[in-house]
N, C-alpha and C. Protein backbone atom coordinates (compact mmCIF):
# COMPACT_ATOMS: atom_id res chain seq x y z
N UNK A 1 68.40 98.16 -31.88
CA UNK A 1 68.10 97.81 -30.52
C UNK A 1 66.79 98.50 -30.14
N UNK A 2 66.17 97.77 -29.27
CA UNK A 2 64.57 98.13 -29.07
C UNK A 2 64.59 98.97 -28.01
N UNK A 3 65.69 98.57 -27.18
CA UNK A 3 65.47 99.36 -25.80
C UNK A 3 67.14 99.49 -25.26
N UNK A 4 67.38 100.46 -24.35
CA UNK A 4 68.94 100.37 -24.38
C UNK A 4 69.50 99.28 -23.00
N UNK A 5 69.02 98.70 -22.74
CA UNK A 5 68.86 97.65 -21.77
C UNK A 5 68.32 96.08 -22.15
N UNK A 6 69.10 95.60 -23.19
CA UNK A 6 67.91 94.68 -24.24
C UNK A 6 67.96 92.85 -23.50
N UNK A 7 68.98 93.37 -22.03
CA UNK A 7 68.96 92.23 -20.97
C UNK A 7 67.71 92.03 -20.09
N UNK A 8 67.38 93.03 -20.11
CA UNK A 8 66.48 93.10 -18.66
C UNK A 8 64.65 93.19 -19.57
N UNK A 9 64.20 92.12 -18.69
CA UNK A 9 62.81 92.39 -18.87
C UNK A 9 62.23 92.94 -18.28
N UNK A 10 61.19 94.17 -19.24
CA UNK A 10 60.46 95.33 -18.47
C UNK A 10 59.86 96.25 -19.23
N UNK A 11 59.12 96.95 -19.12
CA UNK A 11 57.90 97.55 -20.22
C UNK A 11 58.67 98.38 -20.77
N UNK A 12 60.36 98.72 -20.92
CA UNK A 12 60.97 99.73 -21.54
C UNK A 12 60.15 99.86 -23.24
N UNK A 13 60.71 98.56 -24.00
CA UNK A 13 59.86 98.41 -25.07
C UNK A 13 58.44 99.46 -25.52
N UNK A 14 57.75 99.25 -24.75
CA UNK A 14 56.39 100.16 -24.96
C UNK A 14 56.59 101.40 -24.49
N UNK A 15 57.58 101.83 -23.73
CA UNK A 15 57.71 103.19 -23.50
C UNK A 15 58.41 103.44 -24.30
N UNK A 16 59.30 103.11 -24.83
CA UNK A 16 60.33 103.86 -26.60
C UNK A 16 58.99 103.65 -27.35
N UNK A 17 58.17 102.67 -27.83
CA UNK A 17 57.77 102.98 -29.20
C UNK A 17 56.26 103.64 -28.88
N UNK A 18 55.67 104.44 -27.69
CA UNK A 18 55.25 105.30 -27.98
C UNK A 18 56.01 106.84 -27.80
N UNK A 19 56.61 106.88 -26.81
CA UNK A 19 57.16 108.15 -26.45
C UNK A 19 57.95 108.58 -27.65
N UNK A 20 58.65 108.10 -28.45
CA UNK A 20 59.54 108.10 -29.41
C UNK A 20 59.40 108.55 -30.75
N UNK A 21 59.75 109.71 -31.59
CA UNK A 21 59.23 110.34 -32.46
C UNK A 21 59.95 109.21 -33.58
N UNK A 22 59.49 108.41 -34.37
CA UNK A 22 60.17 107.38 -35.30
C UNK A 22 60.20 107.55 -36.73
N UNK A 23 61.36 107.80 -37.45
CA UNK A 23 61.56 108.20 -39.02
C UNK A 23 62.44 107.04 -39.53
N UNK A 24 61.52 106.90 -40.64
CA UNK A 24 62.29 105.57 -41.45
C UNK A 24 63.28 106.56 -41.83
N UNK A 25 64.27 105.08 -41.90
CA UNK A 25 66.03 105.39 -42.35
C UNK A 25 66.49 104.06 -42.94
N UNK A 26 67.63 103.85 -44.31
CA UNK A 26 67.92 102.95 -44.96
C UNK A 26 69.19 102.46 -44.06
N UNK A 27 69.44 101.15 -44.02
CA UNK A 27 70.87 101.21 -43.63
C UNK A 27 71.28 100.66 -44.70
N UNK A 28 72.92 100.55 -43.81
CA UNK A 28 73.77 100.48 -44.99
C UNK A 28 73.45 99.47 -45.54
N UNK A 29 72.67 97.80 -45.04
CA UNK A 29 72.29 96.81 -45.50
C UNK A 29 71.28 96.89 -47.11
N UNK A 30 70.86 98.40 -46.98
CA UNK A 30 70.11 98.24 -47.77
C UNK A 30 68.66 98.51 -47.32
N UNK A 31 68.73 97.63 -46.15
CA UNK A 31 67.04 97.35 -45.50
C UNK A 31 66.25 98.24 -45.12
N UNK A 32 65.07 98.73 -44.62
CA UNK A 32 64.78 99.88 -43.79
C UNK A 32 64.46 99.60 -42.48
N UNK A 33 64.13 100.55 -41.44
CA UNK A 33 64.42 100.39 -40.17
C UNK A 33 63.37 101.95 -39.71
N UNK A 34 62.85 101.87 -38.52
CA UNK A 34 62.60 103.10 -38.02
C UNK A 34 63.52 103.66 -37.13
N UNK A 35 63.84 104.82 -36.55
CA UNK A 35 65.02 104.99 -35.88
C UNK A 35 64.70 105.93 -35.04
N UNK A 36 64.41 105.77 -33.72
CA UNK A 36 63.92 107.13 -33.03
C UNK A 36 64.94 108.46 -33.66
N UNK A 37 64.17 109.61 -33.53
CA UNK A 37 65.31 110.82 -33.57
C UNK A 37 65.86 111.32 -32.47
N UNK A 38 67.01 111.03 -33.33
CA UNK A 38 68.27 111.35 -32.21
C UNK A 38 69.00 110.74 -30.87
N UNK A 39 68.21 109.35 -31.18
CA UNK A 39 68.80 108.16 -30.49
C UNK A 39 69.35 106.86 -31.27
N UNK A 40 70.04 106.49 -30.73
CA UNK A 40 70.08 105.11 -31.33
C UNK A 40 69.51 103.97 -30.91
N UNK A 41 67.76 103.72 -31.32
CA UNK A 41 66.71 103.14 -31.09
C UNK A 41 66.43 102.75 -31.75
N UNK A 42 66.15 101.51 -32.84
CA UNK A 42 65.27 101.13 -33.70
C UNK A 42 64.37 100.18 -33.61
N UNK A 43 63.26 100.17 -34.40
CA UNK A 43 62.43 99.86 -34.52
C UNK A 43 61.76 98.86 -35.95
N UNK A 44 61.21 98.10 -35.91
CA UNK A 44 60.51 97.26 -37.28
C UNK A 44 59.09 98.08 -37.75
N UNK A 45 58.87 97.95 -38.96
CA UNK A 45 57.32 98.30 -39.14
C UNK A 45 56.41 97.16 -38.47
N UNK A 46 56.71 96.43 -38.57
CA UNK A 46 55.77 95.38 -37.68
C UNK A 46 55.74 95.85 -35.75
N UNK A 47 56.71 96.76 -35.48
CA UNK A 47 56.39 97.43 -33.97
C UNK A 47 55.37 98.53 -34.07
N UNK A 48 55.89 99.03 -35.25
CA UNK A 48 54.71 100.67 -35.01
C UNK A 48 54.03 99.96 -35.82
N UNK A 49 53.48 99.12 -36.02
CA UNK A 49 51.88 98.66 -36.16
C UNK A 49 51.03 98.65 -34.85
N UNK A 50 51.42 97.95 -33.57
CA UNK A 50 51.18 98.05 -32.56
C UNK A 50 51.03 99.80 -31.85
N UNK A 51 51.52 100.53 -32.40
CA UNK A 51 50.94 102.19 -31.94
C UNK A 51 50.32 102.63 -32.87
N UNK A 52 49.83 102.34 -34.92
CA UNK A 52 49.09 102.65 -35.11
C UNK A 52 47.88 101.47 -35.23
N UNK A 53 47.67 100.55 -34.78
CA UNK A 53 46.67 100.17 -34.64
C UNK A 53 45.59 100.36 -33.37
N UNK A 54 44.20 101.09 -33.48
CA UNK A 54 43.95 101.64 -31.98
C UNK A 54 44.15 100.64 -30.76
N UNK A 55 43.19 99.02 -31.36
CA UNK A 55 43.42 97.96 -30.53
C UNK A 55 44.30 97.65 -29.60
N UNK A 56 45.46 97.76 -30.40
CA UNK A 56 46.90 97.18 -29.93
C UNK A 56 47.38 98.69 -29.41
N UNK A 57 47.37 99.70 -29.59
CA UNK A 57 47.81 100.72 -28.83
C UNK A 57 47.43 100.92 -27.55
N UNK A 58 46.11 100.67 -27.07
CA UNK A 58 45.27 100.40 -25.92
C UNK A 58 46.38 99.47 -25.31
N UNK A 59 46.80 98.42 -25.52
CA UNK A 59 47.35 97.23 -25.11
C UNK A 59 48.38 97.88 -24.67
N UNK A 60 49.39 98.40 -25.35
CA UNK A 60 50.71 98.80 -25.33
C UNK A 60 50.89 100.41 -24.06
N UNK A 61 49.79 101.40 -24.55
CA UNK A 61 49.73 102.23 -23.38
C UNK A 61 49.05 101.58 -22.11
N UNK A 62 48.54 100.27 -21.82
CA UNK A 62 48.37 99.94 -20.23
C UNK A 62 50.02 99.52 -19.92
N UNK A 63 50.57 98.81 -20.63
CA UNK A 63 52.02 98.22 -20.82
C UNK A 63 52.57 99.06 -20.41
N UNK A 64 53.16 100.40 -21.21
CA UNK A 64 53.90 101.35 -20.52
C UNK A 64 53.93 101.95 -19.36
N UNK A 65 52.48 102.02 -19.22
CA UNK A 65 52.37 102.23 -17.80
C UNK A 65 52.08 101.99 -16.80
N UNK A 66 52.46 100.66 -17.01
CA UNK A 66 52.55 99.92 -15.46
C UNK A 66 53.32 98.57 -15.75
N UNK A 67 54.49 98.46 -15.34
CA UNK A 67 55.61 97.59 -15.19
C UNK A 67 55.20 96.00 -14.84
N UNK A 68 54.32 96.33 -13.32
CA UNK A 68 53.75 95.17 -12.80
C UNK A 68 52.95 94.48 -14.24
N UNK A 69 51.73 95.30 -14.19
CA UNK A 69 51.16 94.33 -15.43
C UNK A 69 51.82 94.19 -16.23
N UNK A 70 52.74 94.43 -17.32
CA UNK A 70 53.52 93.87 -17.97
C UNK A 70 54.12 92.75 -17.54
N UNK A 71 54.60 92.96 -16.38
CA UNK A 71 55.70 91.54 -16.06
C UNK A 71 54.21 90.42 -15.51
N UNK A 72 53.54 90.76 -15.27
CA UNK A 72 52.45 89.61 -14.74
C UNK A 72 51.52 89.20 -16.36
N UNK A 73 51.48 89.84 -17.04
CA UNK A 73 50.83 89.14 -18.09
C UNK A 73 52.07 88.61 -18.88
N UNK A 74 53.35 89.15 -19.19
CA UNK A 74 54.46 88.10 -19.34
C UNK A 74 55.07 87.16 -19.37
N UNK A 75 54.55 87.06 -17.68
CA UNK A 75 54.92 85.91 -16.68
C UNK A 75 53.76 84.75 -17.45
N UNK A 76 53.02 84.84 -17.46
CA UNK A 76 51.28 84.36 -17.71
C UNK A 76 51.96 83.25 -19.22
N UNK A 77 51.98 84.64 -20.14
CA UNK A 77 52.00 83.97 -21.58
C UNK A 77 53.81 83.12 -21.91
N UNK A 78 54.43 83.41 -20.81
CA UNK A 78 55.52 82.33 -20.93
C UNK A 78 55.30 81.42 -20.55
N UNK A 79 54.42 81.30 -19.37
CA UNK A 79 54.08 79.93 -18.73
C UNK A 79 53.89 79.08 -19.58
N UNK A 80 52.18 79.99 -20.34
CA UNK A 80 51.80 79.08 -21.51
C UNK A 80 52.46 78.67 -22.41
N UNK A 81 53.50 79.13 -22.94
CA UNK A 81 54.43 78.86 -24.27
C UNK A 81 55.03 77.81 -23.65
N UNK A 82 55.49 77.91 -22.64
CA UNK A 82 56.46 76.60 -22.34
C UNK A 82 56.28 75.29 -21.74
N UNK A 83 54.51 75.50 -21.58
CA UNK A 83 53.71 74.16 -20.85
C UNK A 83 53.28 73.46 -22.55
N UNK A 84 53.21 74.62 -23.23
CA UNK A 84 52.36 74.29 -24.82
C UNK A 84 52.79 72.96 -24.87
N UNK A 85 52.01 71.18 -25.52
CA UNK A 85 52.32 70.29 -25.83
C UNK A 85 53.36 69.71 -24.90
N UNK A 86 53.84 70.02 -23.73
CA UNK A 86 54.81 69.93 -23.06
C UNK A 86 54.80 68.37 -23.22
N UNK A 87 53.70 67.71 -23.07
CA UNK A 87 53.22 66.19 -22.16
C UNK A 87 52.89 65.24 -23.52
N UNK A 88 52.79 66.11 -24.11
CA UNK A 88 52.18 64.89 -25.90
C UNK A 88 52.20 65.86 -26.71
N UNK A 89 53.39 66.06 -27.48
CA UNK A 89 53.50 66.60 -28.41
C UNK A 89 53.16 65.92 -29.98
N UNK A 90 52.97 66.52 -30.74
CA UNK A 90 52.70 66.31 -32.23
C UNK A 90 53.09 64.38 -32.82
N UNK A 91 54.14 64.14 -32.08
CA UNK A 91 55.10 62.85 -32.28
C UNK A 91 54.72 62.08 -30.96
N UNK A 92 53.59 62.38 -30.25
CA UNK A 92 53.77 61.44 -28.82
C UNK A 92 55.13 60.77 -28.15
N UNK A 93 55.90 61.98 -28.51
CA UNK A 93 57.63 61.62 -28.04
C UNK A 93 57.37 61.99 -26.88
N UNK A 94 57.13 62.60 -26.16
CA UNK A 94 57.53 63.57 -25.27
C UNK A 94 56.98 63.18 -23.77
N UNK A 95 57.31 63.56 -22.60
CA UNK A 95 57.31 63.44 -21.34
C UNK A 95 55.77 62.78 -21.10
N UNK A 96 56.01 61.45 -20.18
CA UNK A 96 54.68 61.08 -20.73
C UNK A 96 53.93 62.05 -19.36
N UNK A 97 52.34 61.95 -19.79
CA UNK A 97 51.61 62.71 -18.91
C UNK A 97 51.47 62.92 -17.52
N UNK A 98 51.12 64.29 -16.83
CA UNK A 98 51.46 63.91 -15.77
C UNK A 98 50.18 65.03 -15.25
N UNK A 99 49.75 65.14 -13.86
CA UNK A 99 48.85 66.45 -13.93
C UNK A 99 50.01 66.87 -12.46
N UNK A 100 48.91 68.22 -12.56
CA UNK A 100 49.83 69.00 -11.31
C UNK A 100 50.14 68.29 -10.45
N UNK A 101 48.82 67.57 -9.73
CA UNK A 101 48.79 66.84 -8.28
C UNK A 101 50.36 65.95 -8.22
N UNK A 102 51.06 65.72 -8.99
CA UNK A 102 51.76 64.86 -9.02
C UNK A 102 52.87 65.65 -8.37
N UNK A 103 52.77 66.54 -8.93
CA UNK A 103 54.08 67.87 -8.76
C UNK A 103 54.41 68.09 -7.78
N UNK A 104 53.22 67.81 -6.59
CA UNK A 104 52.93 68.21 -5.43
C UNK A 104 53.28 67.39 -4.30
N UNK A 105 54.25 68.11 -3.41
CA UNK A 105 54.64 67.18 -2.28
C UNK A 105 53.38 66.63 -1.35
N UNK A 106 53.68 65.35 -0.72
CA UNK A 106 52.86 64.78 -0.47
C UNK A 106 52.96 65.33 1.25
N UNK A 107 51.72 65.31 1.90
CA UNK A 107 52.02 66.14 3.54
C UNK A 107 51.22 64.41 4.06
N UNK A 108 52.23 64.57 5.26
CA UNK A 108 51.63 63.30 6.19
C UNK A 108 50.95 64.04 7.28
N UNK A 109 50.06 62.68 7.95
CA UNK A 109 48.67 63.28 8.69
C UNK A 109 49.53 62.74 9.95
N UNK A 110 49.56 63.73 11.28
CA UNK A 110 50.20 63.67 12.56
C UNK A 110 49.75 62.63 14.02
């Protein structure tokens, strides 16, 4: 588990995997895992890439510390994921096109 709250969206994530002292450990699967010490926190090597890479650490310490921007650039890149091809996808199956204006209630003149 990444965060002990793994319902709720919120920069917890980036505050465990920097604050968090992390030692690989085998489980019983066999697999490996990072594991904060002395919590039951884990972690992928593909997460602490993001704290040792400087780039992405920059990214991750604005994240931790500040909730708002997290949830507003969140908000942002779900939008995008879920507008992606929304209107013409790969198969031209899909919802035929439409633009915003459409979306938009129409106001009458008094």
């Amino acid at each position: 588990m990444w965060t002990s709250n793994p319902f709720t969206i919120n920069n917890q994530y980036f505050i465990n995997l920097l604050k968090e002292e992390w030692e690989l450990v085998t489980l019983s699967t066999g697999k490996q895992q990072y594991k904060a010490v002395g919590k039951d926190l884990y972690m992928l090597q593909t997460d602490l890439v993001i704290r040792w890479d400087p780039e992405m650490l920059t990214a991750a310490q604005d994240f931790a510390s500040d909730n708002q921007l997290f949830l507003a650039e969140f908000r942002a890149a779900w939008t995008r994921l879920m507008n992606a091809d929304r209107f013409d996808g790969p198969f031209k199956n899909l919802c035929a096109a439409q633009t915003a204006q459409d979306d938009l209630p129409t106001s009458r003149s008094s």
